[in-house]
N, C-alpha and C. Protein backbone atom coordinates (compact mmCIF):
# COMPACT_ATOMS: atom_id res chain seq x y z
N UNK A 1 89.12 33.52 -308.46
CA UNK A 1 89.78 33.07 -307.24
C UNK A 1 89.37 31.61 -306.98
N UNK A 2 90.37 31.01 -306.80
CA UNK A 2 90.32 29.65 -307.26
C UNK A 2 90.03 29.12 -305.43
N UNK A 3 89.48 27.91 -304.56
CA UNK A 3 89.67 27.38 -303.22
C UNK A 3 91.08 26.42 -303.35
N UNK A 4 91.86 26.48 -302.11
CA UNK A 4 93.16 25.65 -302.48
C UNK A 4 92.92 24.47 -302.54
N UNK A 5 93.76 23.44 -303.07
CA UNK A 5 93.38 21.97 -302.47
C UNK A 5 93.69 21.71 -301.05
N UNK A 6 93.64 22.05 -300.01
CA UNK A 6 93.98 21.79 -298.80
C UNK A 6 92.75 21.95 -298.16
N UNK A 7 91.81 23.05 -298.43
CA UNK A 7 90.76 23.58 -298.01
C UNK A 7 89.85 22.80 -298.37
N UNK A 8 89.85 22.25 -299.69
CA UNK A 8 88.95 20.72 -300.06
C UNK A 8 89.38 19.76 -299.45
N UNK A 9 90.68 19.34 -299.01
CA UNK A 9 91.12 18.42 -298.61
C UNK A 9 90.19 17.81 -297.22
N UNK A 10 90.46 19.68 -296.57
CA UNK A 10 90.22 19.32 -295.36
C UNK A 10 88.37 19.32 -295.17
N UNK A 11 88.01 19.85 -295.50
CA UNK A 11 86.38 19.90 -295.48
C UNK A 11 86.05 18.25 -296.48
N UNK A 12 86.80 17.38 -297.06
CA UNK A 12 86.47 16.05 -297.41
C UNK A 12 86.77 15.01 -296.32
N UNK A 13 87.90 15.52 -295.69
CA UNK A 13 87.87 14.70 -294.07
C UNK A 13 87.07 14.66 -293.45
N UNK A 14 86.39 16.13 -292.94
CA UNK A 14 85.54 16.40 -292.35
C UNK A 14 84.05 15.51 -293.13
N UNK A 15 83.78 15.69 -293.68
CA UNK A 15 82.61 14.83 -294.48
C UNK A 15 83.18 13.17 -294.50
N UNK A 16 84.00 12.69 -294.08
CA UNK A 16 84.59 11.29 -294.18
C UNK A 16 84.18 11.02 -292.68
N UNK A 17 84.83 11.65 -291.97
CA UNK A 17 84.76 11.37 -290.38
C UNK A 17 83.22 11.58 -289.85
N UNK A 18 82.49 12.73 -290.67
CA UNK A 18 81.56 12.32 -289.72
C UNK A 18 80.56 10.98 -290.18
N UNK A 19 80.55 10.79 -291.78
CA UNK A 19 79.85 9.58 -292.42
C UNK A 19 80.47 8.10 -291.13
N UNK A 20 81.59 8.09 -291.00
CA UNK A 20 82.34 7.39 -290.27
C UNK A 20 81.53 7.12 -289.11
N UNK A 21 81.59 8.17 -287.84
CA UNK A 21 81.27 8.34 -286.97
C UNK A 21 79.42 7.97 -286.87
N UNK A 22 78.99 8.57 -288.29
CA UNK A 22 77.47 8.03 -287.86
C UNK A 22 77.11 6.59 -287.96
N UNK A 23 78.40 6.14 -289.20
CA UNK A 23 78.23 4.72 -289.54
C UNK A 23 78.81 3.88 -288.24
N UNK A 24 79.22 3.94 -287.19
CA UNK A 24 80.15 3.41 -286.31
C UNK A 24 78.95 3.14 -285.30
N UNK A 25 78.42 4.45 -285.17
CA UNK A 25 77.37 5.07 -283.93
C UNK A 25 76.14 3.70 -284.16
N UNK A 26 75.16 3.30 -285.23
CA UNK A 26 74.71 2.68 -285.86
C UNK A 26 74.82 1.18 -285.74
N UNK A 27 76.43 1.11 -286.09
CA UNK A 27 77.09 -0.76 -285.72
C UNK A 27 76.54 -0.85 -284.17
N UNK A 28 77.35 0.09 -283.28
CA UNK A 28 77.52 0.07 -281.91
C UNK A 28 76.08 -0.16 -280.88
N UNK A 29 74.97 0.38 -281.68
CA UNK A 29 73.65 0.56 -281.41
C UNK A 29 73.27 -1.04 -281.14
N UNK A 30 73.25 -1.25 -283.10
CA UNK A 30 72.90 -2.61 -283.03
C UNK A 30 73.56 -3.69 -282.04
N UNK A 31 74.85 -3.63 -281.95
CA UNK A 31 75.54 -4.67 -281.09
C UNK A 31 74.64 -4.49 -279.93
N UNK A 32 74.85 -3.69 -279.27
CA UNK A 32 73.92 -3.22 -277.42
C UNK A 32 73.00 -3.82 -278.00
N UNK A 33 71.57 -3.90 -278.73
CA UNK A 33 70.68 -4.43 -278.93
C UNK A 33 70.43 -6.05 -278.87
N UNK A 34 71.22 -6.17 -279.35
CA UNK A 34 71.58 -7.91 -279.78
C UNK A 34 71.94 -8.38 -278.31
N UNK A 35 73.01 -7.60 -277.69
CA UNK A 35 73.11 -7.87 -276.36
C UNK A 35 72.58 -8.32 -275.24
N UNK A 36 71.70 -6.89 -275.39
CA UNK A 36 70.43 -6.67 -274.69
C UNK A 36 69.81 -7.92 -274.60
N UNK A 37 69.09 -7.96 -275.95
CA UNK A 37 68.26 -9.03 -275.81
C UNK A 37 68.71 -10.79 -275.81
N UNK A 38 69.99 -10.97 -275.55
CA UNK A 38 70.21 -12.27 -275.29
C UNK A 38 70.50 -12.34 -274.04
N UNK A 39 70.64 -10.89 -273.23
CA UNK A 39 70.92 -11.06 -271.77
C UNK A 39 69.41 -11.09 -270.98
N UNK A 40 68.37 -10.36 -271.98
CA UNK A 40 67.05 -10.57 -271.19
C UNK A 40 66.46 -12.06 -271.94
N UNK A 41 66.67 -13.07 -272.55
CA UNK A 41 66.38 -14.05 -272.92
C UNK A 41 66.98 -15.19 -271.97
N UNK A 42 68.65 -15.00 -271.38
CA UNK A 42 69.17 -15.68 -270.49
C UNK A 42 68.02 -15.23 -268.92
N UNK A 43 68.04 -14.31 -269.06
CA UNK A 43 67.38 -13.53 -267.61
C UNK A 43 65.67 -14.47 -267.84
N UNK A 44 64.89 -14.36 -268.50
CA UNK A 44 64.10 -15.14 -268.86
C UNK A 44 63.83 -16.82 -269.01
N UNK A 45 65.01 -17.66 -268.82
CA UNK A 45 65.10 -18.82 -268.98
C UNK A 45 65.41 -19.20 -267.48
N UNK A 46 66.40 -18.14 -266.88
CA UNK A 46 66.54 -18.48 -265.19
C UNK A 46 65.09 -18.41 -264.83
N UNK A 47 64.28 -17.31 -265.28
CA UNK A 47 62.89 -16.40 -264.30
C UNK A 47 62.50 -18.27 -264.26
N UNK A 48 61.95 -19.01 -265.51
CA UNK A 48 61.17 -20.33 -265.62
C UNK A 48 61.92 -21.13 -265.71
N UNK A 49 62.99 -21.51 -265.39
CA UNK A 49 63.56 -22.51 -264.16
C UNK A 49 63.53 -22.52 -263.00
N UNK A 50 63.31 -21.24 -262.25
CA UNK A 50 62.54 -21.08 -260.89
C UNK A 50 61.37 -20.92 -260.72
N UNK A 51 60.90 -20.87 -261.65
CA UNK A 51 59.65 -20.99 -261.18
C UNK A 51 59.08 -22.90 -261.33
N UNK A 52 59.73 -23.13 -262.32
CA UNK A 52 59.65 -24.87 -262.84
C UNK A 52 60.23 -25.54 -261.48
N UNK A 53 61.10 -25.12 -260.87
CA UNK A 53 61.55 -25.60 -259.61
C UNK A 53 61.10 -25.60 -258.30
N UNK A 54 60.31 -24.13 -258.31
CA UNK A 54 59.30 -24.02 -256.87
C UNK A 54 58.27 -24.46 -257.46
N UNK A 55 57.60 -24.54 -258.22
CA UNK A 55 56.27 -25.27 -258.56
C UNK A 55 56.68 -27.12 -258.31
N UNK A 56 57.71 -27.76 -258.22
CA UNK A 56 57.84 -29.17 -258.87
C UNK A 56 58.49 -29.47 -257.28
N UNK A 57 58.97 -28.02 -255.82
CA UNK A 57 59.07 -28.52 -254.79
C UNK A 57 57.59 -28.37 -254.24
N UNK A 58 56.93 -27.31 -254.60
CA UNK A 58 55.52 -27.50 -253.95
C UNK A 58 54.82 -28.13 -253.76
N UNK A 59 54.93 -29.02 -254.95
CA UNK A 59 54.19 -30.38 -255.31
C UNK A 59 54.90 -31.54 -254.08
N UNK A 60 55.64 -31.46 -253.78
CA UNK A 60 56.22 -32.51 -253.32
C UNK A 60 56.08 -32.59 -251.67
């Protein structure tokens, strides 16, 4: 008793989509990451410009 080709067909989709899906999951991760950290690097450059700014009115 032979499996049809349809039944391979479909269980090779299934093994396509989820390789897919983990490989996608992975990209999507990294992007947020990269994100992340150029939005806490911007967030970080405001923090010490205010502080460079109340320190340089204090003085004054």
């Amino acid at each position: 008793m032979s499996i049809p080709i349809w039944v391979i067909a479909v269980a090779a989709g299934i093994v396509f989509s989820a390789f897919m899906a983990v490989k996608t999951g992975k990209e999507e991760r990294k992007e947020e990451m990269e994100s992340i950290e150029r939005e806490g690097e911007l967030y970080m450059k405001r923090l010490e410009r205010e502080k460079e700014r109340r320190d340089h009115s204090a003085e004054a």
